[in-house]
C-alpha atoms as a PDB file:
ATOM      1  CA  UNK A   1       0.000   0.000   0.000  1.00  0.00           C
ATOM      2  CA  UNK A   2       2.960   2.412   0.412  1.00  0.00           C
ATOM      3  CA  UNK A   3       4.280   2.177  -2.962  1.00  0.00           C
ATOM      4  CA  UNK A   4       0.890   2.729  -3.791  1.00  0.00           C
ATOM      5  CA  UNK A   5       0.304   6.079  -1.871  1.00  0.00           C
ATOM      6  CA  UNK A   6       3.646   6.996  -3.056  1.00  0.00           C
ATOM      7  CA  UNK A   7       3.258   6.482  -6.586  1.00  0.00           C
ATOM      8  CA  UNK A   8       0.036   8.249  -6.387  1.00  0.00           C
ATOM      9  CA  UNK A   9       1.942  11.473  -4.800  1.00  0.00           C
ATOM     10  CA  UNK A  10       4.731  11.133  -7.563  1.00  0.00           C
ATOM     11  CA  UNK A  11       1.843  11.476 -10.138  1.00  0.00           C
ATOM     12  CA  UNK A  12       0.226  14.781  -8.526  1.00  0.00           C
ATOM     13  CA  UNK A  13       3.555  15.890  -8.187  1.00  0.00           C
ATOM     14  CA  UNK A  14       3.999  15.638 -11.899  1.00  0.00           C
ATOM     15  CA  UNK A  15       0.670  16.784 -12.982  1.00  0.00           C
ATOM     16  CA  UNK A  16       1.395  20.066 -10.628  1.00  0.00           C
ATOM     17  CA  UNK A  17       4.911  20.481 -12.964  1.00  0.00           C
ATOM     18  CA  UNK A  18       3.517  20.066 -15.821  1.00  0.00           C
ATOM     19  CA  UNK A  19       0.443  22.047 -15.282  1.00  0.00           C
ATOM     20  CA  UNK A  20       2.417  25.080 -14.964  1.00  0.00           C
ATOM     21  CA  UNK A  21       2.060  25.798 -18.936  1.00  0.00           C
ATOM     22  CA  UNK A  22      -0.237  28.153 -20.297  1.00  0.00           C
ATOM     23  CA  UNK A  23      -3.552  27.842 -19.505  1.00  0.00           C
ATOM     24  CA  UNK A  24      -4.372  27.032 -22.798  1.00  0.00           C
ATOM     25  CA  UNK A  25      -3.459  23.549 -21.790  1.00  0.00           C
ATOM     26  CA  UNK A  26      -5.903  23.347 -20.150  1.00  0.00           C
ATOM     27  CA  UNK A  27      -8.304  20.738 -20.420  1.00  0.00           C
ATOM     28  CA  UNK A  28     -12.275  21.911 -20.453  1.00  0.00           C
ATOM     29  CA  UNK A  29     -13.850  20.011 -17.982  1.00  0.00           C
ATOM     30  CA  UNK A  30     -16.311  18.937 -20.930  1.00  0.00           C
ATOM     31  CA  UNK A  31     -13.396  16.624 -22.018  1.00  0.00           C
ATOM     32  CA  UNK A  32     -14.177  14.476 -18.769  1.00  0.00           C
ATOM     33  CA  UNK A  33     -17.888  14.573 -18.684  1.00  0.00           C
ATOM     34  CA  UNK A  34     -19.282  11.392 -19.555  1.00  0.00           C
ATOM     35  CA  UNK A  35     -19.471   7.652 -19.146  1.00  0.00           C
ATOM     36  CA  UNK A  36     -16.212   5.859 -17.598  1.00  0.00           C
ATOM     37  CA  UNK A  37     -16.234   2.635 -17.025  1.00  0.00           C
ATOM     38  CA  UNK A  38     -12.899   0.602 -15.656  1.00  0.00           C
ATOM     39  CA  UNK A  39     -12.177  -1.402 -12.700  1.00  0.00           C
ATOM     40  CA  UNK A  40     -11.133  -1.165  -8.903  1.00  0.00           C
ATOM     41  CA  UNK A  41      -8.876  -3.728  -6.812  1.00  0.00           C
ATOM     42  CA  UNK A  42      -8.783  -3.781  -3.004  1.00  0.00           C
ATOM     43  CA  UNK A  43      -4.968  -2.326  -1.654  1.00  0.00           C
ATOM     44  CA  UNK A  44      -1.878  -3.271  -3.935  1.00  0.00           C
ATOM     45  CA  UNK A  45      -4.090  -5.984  -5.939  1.00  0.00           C
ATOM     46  CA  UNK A  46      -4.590  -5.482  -9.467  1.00  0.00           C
ATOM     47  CA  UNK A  47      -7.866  -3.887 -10.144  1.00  0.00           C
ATOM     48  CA  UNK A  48     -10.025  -6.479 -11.250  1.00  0.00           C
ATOM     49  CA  UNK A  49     -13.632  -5.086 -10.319  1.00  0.00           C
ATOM     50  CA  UNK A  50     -16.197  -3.573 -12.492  1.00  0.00           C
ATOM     51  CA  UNK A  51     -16.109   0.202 -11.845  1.00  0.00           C
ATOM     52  CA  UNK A  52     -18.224   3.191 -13.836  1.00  0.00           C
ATOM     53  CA  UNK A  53     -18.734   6.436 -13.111  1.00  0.00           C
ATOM     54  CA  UNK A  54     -21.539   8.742 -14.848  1.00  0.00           C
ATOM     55  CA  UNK A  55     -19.677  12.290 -14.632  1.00  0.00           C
ATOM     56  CA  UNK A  56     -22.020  14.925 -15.029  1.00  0.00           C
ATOM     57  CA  UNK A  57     -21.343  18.991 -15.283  1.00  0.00           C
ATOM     58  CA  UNK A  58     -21.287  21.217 -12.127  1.00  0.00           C
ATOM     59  CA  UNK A  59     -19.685  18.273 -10.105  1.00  0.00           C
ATOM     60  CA  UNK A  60     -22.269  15.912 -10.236  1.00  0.00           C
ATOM     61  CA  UNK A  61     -20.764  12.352 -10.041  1.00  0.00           C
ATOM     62  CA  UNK A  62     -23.002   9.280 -10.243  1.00  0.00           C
ATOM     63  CA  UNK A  63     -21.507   5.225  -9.660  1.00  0.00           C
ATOM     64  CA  UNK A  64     -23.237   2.689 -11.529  1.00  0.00           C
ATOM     65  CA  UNK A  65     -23.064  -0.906 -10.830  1.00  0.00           C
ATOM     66  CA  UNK A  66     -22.445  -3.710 -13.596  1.00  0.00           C
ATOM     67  CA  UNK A  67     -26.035  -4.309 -13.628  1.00  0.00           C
ATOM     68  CA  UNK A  68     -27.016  -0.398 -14.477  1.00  0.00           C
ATOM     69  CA  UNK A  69     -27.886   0.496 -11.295  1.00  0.00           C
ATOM     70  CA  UNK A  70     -27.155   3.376  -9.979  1.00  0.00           C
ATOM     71  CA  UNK A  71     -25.309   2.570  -6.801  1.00  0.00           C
ATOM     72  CA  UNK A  72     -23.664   5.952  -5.286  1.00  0.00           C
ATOM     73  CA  UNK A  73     -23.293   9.253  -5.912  1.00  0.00           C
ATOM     74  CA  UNK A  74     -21.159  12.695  -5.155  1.00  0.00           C
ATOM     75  CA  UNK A  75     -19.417  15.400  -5.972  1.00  0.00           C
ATOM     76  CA  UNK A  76     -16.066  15.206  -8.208  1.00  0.00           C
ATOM     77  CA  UNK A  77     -13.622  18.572  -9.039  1.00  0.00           C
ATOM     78  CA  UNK A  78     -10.986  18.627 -11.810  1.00  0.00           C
ATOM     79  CA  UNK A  79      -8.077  20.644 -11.366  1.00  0.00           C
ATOM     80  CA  UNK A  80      -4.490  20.644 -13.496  1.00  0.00           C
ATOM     81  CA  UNK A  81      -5.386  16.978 -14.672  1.00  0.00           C
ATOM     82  CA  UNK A  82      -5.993  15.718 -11.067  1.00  0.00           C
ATOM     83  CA  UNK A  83      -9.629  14.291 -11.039  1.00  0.00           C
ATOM     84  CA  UNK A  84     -10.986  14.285  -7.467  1.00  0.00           C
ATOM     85  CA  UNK A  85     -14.131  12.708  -6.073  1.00  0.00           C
ATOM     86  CA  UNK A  86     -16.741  11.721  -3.217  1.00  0.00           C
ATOM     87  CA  UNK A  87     -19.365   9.948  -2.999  1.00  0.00           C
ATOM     88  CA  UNK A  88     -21.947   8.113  -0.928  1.00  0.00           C
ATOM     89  CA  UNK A  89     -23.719   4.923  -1.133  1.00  0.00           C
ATOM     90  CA  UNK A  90     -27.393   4.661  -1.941  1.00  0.00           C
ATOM     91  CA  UNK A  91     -28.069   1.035  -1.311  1.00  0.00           C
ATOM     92  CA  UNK A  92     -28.827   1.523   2.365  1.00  0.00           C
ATOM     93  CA  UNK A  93     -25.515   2.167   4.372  1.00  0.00           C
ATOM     94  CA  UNK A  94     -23.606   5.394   4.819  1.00  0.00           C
ATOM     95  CA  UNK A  95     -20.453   4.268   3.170  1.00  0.00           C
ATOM     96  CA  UNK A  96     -18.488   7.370   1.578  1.00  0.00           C
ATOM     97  CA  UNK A  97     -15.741   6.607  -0.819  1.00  0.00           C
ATOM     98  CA  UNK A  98     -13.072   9.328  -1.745  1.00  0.00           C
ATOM     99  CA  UNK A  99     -11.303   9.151  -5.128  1.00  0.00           C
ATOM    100  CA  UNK A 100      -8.224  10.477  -7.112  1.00  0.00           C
ATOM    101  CA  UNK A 101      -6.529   9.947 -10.125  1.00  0.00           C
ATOM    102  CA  UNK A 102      -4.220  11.466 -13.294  1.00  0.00           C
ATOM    103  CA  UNK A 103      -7.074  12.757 -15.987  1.00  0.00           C
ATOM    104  CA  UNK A 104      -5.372  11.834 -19.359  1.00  0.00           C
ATOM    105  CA  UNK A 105      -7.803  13.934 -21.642  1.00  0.00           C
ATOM    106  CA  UNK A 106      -5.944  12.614 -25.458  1.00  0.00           C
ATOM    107  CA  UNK A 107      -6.079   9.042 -24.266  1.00  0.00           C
ATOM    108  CA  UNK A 108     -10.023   9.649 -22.191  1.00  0.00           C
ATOM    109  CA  UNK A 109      -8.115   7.499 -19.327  1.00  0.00           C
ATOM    110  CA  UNK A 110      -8.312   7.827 -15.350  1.00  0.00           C
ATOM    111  CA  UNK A 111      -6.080   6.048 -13.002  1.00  0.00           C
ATOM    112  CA  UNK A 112      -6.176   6.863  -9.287  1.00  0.00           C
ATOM    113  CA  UNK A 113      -6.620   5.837  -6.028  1.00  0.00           C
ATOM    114  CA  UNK A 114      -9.490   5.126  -4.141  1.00  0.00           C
ATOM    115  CA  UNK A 115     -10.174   5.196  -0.117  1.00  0.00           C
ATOM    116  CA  UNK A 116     -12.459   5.105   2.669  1.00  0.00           C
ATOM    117  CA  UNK A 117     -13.932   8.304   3.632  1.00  0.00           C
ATOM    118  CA  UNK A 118     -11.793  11.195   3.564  1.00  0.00           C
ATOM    119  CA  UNK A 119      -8.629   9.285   2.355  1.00  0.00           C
ATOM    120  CA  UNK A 120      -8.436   8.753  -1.125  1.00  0.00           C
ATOM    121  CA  UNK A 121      -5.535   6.456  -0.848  1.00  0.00           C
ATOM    122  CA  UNK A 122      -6.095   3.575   1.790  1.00  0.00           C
ATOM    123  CA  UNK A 123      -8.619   1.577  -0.446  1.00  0.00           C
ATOM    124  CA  UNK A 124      -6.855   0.590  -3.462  1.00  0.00           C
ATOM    125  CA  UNK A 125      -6.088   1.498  -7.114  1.00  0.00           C
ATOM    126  CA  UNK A 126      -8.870   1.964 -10.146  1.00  0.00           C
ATOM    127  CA  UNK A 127      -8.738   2.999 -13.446  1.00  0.00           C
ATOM    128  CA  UNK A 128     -11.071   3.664 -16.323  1.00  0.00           C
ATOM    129  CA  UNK A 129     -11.758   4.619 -19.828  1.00  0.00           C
ATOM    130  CA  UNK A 130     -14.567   7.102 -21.640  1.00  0.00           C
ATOM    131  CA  UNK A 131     -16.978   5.422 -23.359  1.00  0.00           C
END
């Protein structure tokens, strides 16, 4: 899980670097809105579990399950190609997940971290792709 949480520093602190160019560079955050869908794993495992986020303008972020239900939902924030999100689960418990990741708008690719609550970086790694 450390090389995990430290990998996942090393790749804000390389988004922050590079986001210093103009702002031109810039991605809209219409480049992210959409349909994701990728996996999740549980700590250093490989991320094997279906994963899909609906992510909707002014922050609105939805989780869907593999069946199409809708499962969880929250608030996401994109800032110099660092996706961040929360959300909360609507099947009956108050779980709240936190999420981050590396927004890769020419390749429509997230990878991140996920966590319990507050931490997004004790649950596990995730990635996914725009549909």
């Amino acid at each position: 899980m450390r090389i995990a949480k430290f990998l996942v520093m090393m790749l804000i602190a390389s988004a922050s670097f590079t986001a210093c160019k103009k702002n031109s560079d810039k991605p809209s955050t219409a480049a992210i809105e959409g349909k994701w869908v990728g996996k999740y794993g549980f700590d250093d495992e490989a991320p094997s579990v279906f994963y899909s986020f609906v992510i909707k303008s002014n922050g609105v972020l939805e989780e869907y399950g593999e069946s199409g239900l809708k499962i969880a939902e929250g608030t996401w924030k994109l800032e110099n190609n660092i996706f961040t999100g929360t959300t909360h689960s609507l099947l009956g418990s108050n779980n709240e997940y936190s999420v981050i990741a590396a927004f890769d708008a020419s390749k429509g690719k997230l990878d991140g971290n996920w966590g319990y609550d507050n931490s997004a970086t004790d649950g596990g790694l995730w990635f996914m792709t725009k549909q």
